[in-house]
Protein backbone atom coordinates (compact mmCIF):
# COMPACT_ATOMS: atom_id res chain seq x y z
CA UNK A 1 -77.44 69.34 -47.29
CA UNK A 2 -78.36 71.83 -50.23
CA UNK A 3 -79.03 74.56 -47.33
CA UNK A 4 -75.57 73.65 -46.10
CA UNK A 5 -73.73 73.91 -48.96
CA UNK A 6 -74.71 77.26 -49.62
CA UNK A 7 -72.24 78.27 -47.31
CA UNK A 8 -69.53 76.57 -48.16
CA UNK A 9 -68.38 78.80 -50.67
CA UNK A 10 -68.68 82.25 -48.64
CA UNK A 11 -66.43 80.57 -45.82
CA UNK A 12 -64.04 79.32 -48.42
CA UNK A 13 -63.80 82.69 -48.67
CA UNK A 14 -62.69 83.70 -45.91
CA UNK A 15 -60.81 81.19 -45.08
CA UNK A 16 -58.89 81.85 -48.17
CA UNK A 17 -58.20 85.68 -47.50
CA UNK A 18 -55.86 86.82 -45.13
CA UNK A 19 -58.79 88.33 -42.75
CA UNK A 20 -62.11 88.77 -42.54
CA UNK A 21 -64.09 92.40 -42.85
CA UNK A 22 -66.38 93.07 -40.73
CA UNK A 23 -68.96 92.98 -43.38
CA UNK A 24 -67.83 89.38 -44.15
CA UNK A 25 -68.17 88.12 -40.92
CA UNK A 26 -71.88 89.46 -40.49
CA UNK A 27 -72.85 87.94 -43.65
CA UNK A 28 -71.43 84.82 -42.49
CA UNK A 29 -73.02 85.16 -39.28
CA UNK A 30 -76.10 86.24 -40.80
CA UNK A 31 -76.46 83.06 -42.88
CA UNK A 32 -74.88 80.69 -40.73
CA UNK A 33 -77.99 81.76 -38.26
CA UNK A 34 -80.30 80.79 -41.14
CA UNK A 35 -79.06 76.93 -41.14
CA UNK A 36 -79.06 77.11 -37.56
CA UNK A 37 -82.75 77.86 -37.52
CA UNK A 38 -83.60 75.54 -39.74
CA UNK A 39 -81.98 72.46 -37.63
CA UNK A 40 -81.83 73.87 -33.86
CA UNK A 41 -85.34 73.65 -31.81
CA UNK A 42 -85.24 77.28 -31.32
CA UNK A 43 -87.22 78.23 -28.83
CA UNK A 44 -90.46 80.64 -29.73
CA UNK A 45 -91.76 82.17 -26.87
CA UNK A 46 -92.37 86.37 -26.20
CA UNK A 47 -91.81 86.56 -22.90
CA UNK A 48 -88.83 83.97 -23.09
CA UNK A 49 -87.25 85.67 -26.04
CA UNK A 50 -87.34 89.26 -24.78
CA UNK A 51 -85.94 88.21 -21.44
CA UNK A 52 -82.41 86.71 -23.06
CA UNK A 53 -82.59 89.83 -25.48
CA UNK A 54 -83.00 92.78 -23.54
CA UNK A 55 -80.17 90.90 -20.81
CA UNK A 56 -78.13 90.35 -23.81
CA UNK A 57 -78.56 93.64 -25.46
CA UNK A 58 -77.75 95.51 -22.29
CA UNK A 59 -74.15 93.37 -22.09
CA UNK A 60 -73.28 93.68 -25.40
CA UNK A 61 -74.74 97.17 -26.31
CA UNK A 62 -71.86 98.68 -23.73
CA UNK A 63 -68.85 96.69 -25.14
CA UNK A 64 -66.77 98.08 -28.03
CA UNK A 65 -68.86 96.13 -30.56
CA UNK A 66 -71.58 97.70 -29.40
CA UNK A 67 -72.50 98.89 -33.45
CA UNK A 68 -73.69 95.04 -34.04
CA UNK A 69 -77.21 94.05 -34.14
CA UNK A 70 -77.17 91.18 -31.71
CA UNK A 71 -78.94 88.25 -31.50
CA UNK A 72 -79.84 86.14 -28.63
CA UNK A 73 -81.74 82.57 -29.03
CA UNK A 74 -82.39 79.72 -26.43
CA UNK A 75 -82.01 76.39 -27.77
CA UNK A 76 -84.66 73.73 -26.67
CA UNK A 77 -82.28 71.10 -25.19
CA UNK A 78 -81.18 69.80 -21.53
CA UNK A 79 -77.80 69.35 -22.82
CA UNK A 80 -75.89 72.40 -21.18
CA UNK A 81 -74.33 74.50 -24.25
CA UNK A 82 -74.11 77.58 -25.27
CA UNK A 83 -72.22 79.09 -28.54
CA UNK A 84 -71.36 82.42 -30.20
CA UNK A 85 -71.59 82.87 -34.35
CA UNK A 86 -69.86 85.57 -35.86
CA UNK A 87 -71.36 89.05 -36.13
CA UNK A 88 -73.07 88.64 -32.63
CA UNK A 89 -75.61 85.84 -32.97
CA UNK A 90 -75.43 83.89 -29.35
CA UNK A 91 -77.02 81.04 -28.56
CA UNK A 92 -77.87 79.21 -25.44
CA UNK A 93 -79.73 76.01 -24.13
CA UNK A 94 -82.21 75.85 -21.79
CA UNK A 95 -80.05 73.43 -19.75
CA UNK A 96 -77.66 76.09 -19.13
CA UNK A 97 -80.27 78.46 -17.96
CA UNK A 98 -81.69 75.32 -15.17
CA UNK A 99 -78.46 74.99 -14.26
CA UNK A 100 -78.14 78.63 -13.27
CA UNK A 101 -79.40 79.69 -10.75
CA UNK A 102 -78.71 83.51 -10.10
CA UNK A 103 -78.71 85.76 -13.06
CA UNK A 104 -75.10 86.99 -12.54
CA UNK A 105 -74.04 83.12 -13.79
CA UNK A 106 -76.48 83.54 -17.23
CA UNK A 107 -75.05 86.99 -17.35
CA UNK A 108 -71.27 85.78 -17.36
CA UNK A 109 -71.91 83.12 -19.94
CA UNK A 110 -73.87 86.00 -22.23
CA UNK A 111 -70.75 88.06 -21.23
CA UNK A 112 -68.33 85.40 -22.28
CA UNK A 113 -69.91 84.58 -25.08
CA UNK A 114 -70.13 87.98 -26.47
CA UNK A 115 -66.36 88.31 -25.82
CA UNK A 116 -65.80 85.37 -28.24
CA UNK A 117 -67.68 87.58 -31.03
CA UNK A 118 -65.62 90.65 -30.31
CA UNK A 119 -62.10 88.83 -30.23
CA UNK A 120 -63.54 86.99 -33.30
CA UNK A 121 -62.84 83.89 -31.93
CA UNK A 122 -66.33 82.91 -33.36
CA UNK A 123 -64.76 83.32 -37.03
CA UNK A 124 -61.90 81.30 -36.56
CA UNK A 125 -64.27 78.45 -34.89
CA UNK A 126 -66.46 78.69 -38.21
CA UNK A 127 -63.35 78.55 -40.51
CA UNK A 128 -62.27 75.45 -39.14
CA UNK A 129 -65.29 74.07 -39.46
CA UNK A 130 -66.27 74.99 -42.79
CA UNK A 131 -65.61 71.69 -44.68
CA UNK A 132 -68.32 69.49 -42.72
CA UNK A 133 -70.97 72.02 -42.39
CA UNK A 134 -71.67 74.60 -39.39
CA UNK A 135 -75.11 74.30 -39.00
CA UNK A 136 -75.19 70.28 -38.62
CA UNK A 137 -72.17 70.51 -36.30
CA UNK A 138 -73.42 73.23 -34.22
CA UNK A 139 -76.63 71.30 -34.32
CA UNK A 140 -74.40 68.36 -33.05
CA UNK A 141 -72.83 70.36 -30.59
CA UNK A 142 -75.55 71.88 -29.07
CA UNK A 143 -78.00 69.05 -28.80
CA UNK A 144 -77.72 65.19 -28.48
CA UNK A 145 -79.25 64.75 -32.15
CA UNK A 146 -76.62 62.74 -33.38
CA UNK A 147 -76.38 60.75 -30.64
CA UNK A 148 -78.58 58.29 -32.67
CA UNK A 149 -76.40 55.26 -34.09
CA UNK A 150 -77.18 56.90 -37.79
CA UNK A 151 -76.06 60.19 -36.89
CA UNK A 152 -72.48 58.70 -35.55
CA UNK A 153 -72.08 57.02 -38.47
CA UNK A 154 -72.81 59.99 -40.55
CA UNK A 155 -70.63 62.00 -38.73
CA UNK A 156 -67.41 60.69 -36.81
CA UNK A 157 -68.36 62.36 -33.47
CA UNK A 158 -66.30 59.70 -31.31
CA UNK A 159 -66.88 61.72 -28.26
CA UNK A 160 -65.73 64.77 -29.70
CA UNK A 161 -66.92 67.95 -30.23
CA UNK A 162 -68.54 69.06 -33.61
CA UNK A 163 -67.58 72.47 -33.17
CA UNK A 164 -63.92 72.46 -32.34
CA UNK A 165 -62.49 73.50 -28.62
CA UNK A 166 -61.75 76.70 -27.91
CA UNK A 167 -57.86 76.83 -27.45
CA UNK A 168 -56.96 77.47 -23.36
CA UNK A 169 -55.44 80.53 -24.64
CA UNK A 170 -59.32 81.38 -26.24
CA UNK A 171 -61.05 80.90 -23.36
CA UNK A 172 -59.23 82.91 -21.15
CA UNK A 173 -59.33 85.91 -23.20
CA UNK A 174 -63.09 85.44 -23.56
CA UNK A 175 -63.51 84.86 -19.26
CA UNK A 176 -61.29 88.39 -19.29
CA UNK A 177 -64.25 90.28 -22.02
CA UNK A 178 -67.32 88.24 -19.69
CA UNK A 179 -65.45 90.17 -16.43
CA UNK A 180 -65.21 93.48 -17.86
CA UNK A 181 -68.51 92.76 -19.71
CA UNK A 182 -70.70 92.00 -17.00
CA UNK A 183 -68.86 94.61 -14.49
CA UNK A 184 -69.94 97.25 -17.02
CA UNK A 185 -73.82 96.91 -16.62
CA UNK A 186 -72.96 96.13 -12.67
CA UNK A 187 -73.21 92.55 -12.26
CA UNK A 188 -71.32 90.48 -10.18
CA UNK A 189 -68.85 88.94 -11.79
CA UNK A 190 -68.57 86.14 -9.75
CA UNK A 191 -71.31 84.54 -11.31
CA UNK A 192 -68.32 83.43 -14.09
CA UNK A 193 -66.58 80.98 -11.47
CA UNK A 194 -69.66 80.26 -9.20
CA UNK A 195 -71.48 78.74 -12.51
CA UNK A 196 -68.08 76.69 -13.63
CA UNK A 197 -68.09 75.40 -10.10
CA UNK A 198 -71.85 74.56 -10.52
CA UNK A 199 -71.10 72.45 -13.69
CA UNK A 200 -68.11 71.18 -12.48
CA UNK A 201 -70.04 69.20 -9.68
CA UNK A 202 -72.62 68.28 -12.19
CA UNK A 203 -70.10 66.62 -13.95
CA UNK A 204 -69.45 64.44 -11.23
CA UNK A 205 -73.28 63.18 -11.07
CA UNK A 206 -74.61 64.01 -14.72
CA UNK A 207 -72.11 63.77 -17.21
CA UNK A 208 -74.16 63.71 -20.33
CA UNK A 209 -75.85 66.54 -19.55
CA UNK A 210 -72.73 68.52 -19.11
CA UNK A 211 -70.27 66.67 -21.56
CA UNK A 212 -71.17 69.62 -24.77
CA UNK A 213 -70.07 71.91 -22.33
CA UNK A 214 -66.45 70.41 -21.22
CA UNK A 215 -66.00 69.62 -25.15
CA UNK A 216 -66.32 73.12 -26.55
CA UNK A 217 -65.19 74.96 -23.31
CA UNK A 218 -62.53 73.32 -21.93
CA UNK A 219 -62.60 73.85 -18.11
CA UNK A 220 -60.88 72.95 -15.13
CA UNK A 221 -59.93 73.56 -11.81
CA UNK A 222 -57.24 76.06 -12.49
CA UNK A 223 -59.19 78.16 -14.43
CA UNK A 224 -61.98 78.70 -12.15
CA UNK A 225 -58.86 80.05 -9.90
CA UNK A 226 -57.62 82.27 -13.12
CA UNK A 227 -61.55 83.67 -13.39
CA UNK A 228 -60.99 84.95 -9.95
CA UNK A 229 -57.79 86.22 -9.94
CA UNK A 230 -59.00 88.13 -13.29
CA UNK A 231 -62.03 89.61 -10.59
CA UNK A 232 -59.49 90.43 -8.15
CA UNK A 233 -57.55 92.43 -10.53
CA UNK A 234 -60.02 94.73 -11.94
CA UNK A 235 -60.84 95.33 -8.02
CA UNK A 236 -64.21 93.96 -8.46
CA UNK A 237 -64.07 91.92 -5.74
CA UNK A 238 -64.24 95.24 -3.42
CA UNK A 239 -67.25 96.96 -5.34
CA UNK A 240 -70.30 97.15 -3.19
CA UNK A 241 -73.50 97.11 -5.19
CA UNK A 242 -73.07 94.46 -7.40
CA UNK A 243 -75.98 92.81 -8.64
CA UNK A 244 -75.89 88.67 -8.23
CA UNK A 245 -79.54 88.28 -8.90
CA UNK A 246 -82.65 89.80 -9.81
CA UNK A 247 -86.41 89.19 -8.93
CA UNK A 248 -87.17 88.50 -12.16
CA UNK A 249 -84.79 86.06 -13.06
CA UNK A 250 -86.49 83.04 -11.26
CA UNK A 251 -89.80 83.84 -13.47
CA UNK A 252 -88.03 83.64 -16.40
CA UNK A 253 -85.79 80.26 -14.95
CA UNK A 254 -89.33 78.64 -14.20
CA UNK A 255 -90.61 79.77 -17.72
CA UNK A 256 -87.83 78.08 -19.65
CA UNK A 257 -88.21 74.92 -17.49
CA UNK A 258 -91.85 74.60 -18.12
CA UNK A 259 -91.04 74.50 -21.50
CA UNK A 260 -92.11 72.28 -23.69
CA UNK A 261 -90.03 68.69 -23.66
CA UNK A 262 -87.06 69.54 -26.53
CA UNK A 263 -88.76 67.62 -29.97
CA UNK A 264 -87.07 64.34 -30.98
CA UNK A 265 -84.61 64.63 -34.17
CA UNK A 266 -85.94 64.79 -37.46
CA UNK A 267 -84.42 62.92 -40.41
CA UNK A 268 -82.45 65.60 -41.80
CA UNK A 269 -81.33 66.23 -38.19
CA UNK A 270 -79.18 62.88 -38.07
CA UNK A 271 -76.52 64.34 -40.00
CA UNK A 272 -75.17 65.04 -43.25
CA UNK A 273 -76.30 62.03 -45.70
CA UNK A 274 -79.48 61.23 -43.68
């Protein structure tokens, strides 16, 4: 909790202020991803970690926030998640990444994502979530750590998500960025909807697996429909060319599956008290 509580006092802050500079929200960012680090089973691989960072980097380094220094990480965990901090540090689980299967889905949820960071949706997130802690409820979020009896005691999860929803509103604006995003660098971006119908069907079978997802990102029919209607206005359903998937994508899909099994929780990962 020490590490913790040394950022309390930078997002009091800016929570205090009536907006946050740009140099603010990298420094939050910046440390934020230091808590996260020490609590998330980051995954260490080369090969692994180039992959998300060079398909990241060529997303984000064409969008108007392009000036960042951004940061991609996959998260060792089935549970399918994936979360933006602010100044362009993006993380996502390997159970995303299993459940995709063509690279134009991983590339709309890097594009979406990224479009939370430049609407700064990512900085409001961490404002509201600055009096429990982001690190232990991204932690939360992310993972099923505190899942554990202790950790729901700690921590009032209920069922709820850690790091609050995105608002409707949020999300929609972010599926808009992860269009123009992705169309940018020439993938297809129907891999948006095609992966939100993907998870909505694994809802339907494996709910626990998916449940992080539906918490943070709320998702329903209707907005599948709005993610293609978005396509069909920037004409991108007519472009011949784009890219759905690429040969490399299924070595780097079997890489992060033979992964490692994600590490039980440690102490301090049950939650604030443990």
């Amino acid at each position: 909790m020490k590490r913790i509580a040394a950022i309390v006092p930078l997002l009091a802050m800016a929570v205090g202020a009536c907006s946050v500079s740009p140099d603010q929200e990298k420094q939050m960012g910046e440390q934020t991803a230091h808590e996260v680090a020490a609590r998330l089973p980051i995954v260490d691989d080369p090969y692994i970690d180039s992959y998300i960072n060079e398909l990241g980097d060529t997303i984000a380094g064409r969008t108007s926030r392009s000036d960042l220094q951004w940061h991609f990480y996959i998260v060792n965990s089935h549970q399918v998640n994936a979360f933006a901090l602010p100044g362009g540090y993006i993380y996502v689980n390997r159970g995303l990444i299993e459940s995709a299967d063509r690279a134009d889905e991983l590339a709309g949820v890097l594009g979406h994502e990224i479009g939370h960071v430049i609407l700064r949706h990512s900085v409001k997130q961490m404002q509201q979530e600055q009096k429990l802690g982001v690190a232990a409820t991204l932690a939360c979020t992310l993972t099923n750590i505190c899942k554990s009896g202790l950790g729901e005691a700690a921590i009032n999860i209920g069922g709820s998500a850690m790091i609050s929803r995105y608002s409707r509103k949020d999300e929609l604006e972010a599926d808009s960025e992860a269009v123009e995003n992705v169309l940018r660098v020439n993938f297809d971006p129907e891999g948006i909807p095609a992966l939100f119908e993907v998870l909505m069907e694994q809802r339907k079978t494996e709910p626990t697996i998916v449940d992080g997802w539906f918490s943070t990102h709320p998702l329903e029919e209707s907005r599948i429909q709005q993610a293609r209607r978005l396509i069909a206005a920037k004409g991108a359903d007519n472009v011949a060319g784009l890219v759905q998937n690429i040969p490399s994508y299924a070595a780097f899909r079997k890489a992060v599956s033979s992964l490692p099994e994600p590490p039980p929780p440690s102490p301090d990962q049950q939650g604030p008290g443990q």
